[in-house]
Every structure is written in structure tokens, then in C-alpha cells.
N, C-alpha and C. Protein backbone atom coordinates (compact mmCIF):
# COMPACT_ATOMS: atom_id res chain seq x y z
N UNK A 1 158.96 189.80 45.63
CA UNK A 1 160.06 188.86 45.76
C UNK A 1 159.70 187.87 46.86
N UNK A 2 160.15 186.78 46.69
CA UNK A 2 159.67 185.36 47.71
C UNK A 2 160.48 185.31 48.57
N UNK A 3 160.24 185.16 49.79
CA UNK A 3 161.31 185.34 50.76
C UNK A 3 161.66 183.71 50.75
N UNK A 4 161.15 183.35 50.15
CA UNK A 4 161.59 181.00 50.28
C UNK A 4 162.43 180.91 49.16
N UNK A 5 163.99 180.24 49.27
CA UNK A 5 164.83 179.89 48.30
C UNK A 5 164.12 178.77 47.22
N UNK A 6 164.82 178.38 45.77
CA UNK A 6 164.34 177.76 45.42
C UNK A 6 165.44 176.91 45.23
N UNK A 7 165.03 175.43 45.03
CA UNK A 7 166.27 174.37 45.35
C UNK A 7 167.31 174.69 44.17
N UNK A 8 168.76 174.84 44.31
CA UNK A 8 169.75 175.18 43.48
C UNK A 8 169.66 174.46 42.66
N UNK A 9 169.15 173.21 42.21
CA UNK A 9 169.16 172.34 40.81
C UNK A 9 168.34 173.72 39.99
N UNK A 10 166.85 174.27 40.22
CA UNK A 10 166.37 175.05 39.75
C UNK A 10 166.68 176.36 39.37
N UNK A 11 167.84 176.90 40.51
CA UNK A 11 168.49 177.92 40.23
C UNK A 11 168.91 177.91 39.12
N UNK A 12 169.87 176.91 39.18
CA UNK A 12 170.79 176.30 38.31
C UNK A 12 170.80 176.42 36.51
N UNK A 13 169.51 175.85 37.02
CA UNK A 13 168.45 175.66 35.40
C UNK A 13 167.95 177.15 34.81
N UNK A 14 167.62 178.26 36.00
CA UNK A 14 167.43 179.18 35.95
C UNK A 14 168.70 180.27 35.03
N UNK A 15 169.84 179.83 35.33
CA UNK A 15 170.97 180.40 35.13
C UNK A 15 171.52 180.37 33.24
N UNK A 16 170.21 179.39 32.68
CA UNK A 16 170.50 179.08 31.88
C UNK A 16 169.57 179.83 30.66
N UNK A 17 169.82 180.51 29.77
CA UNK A 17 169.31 181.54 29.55
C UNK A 17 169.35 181.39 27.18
N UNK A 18 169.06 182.21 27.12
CA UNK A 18 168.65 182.52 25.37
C UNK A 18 169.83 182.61 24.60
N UNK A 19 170.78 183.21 25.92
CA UNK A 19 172.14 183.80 25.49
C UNK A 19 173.38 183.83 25.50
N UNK A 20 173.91 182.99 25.13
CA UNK A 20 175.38 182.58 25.68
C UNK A 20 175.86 182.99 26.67
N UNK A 21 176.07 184.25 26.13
CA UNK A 21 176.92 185.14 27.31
C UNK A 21 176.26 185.33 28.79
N UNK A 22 174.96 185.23 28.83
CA UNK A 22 174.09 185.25 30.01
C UNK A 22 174.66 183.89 30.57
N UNK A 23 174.64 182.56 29.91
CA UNK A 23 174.53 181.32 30.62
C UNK A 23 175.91 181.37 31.09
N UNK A 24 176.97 181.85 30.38
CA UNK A 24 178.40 181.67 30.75
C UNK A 24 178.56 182.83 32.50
N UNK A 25 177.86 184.27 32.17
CA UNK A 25 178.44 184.63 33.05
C UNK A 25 177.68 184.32 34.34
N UNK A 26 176.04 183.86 34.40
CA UNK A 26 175.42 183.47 35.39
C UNK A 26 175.66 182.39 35.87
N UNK A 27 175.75 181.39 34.75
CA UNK A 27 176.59 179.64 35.23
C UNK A 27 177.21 179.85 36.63
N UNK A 28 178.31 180.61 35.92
CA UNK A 28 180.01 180.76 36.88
C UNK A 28 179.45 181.45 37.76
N UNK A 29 179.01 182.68 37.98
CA UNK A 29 178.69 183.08 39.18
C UNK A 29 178.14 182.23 40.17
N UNK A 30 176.88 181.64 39.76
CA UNK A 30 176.31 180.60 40.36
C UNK A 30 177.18 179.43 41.07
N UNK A 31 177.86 179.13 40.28
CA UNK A 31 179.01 177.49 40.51
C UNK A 31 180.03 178.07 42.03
N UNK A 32 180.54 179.41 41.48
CA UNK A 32 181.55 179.97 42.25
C UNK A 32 181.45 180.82 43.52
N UNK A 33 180.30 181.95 43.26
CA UNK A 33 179.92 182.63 44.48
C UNK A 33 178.99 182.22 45.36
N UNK A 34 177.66 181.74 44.78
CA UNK A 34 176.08 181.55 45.21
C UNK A 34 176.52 181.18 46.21
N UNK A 35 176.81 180.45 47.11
CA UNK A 35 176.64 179.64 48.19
C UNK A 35 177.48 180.45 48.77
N UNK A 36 178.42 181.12 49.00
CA UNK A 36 178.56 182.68 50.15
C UNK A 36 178.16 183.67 50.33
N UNK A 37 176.85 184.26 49.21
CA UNK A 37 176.16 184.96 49.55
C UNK A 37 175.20 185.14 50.95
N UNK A 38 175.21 186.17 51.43
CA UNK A 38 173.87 186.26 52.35
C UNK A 38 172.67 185.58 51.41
N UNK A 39 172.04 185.44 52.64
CA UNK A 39 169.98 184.77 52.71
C UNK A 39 169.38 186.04 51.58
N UNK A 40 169.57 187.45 51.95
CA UNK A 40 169.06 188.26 51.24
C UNK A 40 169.64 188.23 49.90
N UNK A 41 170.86 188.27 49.56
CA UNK A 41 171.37 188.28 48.54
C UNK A 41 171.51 186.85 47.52
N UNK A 42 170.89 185.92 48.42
CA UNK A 42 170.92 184.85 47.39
C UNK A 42 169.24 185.01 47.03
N UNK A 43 168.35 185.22 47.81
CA UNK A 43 166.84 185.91 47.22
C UNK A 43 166.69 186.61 46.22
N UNK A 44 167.74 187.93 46.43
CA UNK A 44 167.88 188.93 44.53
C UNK A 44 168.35 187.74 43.73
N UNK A 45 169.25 187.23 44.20
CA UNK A 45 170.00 186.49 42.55
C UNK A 45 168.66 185.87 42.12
N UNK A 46 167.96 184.59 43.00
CA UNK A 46 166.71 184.20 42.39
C UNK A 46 165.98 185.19 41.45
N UNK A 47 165.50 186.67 42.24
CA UNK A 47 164.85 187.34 41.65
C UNK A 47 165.06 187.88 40.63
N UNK A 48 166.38 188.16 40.19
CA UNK A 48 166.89 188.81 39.23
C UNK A 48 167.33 188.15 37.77
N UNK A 49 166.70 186.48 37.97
CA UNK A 49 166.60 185.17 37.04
C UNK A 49 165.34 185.65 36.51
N UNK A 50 163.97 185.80 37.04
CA UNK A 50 163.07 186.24 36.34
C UNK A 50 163.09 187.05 35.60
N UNK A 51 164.06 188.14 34.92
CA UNK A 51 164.14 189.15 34.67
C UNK A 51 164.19 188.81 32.83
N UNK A 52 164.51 189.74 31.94
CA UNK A 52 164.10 189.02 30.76
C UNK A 52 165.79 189.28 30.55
N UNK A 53 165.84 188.31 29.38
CA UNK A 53 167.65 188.76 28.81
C UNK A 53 167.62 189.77 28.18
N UNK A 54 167.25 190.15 27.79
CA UNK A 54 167.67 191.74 27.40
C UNK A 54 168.39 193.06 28.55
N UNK A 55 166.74 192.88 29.48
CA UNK A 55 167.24 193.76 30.62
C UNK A 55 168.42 193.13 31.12
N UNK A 56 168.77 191.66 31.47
CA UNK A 56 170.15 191.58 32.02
C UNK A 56 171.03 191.75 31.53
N UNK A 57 170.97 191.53 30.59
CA UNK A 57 172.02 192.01 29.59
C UNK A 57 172.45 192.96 29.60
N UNK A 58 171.31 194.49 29.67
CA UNK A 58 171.97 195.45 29.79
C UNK A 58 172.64 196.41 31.21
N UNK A 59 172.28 195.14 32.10
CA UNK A 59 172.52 195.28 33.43
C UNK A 59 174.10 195.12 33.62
N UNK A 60 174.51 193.87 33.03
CA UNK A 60 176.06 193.29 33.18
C UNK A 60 176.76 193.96 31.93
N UNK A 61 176.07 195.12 30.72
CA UNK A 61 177.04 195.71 30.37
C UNK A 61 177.23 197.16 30.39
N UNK A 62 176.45 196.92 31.76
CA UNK A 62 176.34 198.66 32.30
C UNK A 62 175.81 200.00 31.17
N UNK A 63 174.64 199.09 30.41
CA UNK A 63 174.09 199.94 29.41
C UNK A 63 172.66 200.64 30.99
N UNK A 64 171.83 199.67 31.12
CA UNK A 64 170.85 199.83 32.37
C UNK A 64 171.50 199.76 33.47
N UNK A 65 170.52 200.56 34.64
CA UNK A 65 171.07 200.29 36.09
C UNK A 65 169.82 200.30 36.76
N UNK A 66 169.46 198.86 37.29
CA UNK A 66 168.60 198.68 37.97
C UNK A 66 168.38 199.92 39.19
N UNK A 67 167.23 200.15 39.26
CA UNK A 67 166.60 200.89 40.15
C UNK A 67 166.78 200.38 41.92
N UNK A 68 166.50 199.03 41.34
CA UNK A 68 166.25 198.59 43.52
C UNK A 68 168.16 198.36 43.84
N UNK A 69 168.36 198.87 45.03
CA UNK A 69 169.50 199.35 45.16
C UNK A 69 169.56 197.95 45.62
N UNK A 70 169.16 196.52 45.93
CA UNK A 70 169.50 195.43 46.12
C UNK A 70 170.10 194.41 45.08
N UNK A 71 169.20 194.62 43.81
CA UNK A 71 169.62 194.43 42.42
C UNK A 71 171.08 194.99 41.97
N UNK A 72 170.82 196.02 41.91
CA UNK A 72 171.91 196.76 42.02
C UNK A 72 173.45 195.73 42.45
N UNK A 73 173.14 196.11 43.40
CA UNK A 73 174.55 195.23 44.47
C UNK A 73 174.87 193.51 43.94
N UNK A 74 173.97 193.13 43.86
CA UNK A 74 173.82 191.72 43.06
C UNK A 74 174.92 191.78 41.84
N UNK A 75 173.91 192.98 41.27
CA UNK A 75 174.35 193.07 39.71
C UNK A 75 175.97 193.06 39.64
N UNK A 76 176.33 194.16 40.76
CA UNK A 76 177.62 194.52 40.76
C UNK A 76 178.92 193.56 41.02
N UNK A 77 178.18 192.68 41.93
CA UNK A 77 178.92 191.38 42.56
C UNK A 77 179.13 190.71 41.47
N UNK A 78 178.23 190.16 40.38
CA UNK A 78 178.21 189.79 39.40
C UNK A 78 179.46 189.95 38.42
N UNK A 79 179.46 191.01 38.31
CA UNK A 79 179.91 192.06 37.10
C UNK A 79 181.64 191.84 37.77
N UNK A 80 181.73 192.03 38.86
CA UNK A 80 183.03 191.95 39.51
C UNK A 80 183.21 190.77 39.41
N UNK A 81 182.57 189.52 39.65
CA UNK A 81 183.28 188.35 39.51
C UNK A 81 183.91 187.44 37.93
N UNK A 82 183.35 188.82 37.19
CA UNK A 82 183.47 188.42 36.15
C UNK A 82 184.64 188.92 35.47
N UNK A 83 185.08 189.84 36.22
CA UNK A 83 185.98 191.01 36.07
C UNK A 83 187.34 190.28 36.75
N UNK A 84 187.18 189.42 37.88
CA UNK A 84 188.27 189.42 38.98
C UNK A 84 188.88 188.24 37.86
């Protein structure tokens, strides 16, 4: 994982995905939370863009559970804002 952010236009672009439901629920997260995250926790979200849609997919419907307990927490933030 890169400890250097990448400029939010790219995030952004990043957020945008194969799958509807990926672009809708990463979009909004992105638009709404990203920018109150911690330094560390805006690093997973980057990192967790590389990831393929499938695995996220089965991340945000609590089919998989990421292993790195940082992912994890991401994931969960996620999942809750989608929830709230």
C-alpha cells in the first residue's frame, strides 16, 4: 500500500466501477465521507479501489471479510454509510 494520496479527481474516477451498485455505493461514500476520514483511512479506501468487483462486492454484502483488519474497518464504514 502507498503511503502518498492520489489526487481525488482520480479517486473519484477510481470509484467508478463495472457495476452499478459498486459506482452508486462508492460514488456516495466518496462525495459524503472521504474527506473526514483519517490519513490512514483515506490510504485503505485508495487501496481497497484496486481490488477487483467481485471481491468488493462481496465485501459490502458481507458474503467475504477481508482479512487486513484495516480493510475491514473501511469496509465497515462503508457498509454503515450506506445503511445510515
Amino acid at each position: 500500500m502507498s503511503d502518498e494520496l492520489l489526487p481525488k479527481n482520480k479517486l473519484r474516477w477510481g470509484c467508478r466501477r463495472g457495476m452499478l451498485e459498486l459506482d452508486i455505493l462508492l460514488a456516495d461514500f466518496f462525495e459524503k465521507l472521504y474527506d473526514d476520514l483519517p490519513m490512514k483511512e483515506k490510504l485503505v479506501f485508495q487501496a481497497l479501489l484496486i481490488e477487483a468487483d467481485q471481491t468488493l462486492l462481496g465485501y459490502f454484502m458481507g458474503h467475504e471479510v477481508p482479512e487486513d483488519k484495516e480493510i475491514l474497518n473501511v469496509v465497515e464504514k462503508i457498509r454503515g454509510a450506506v445503511a445510515a
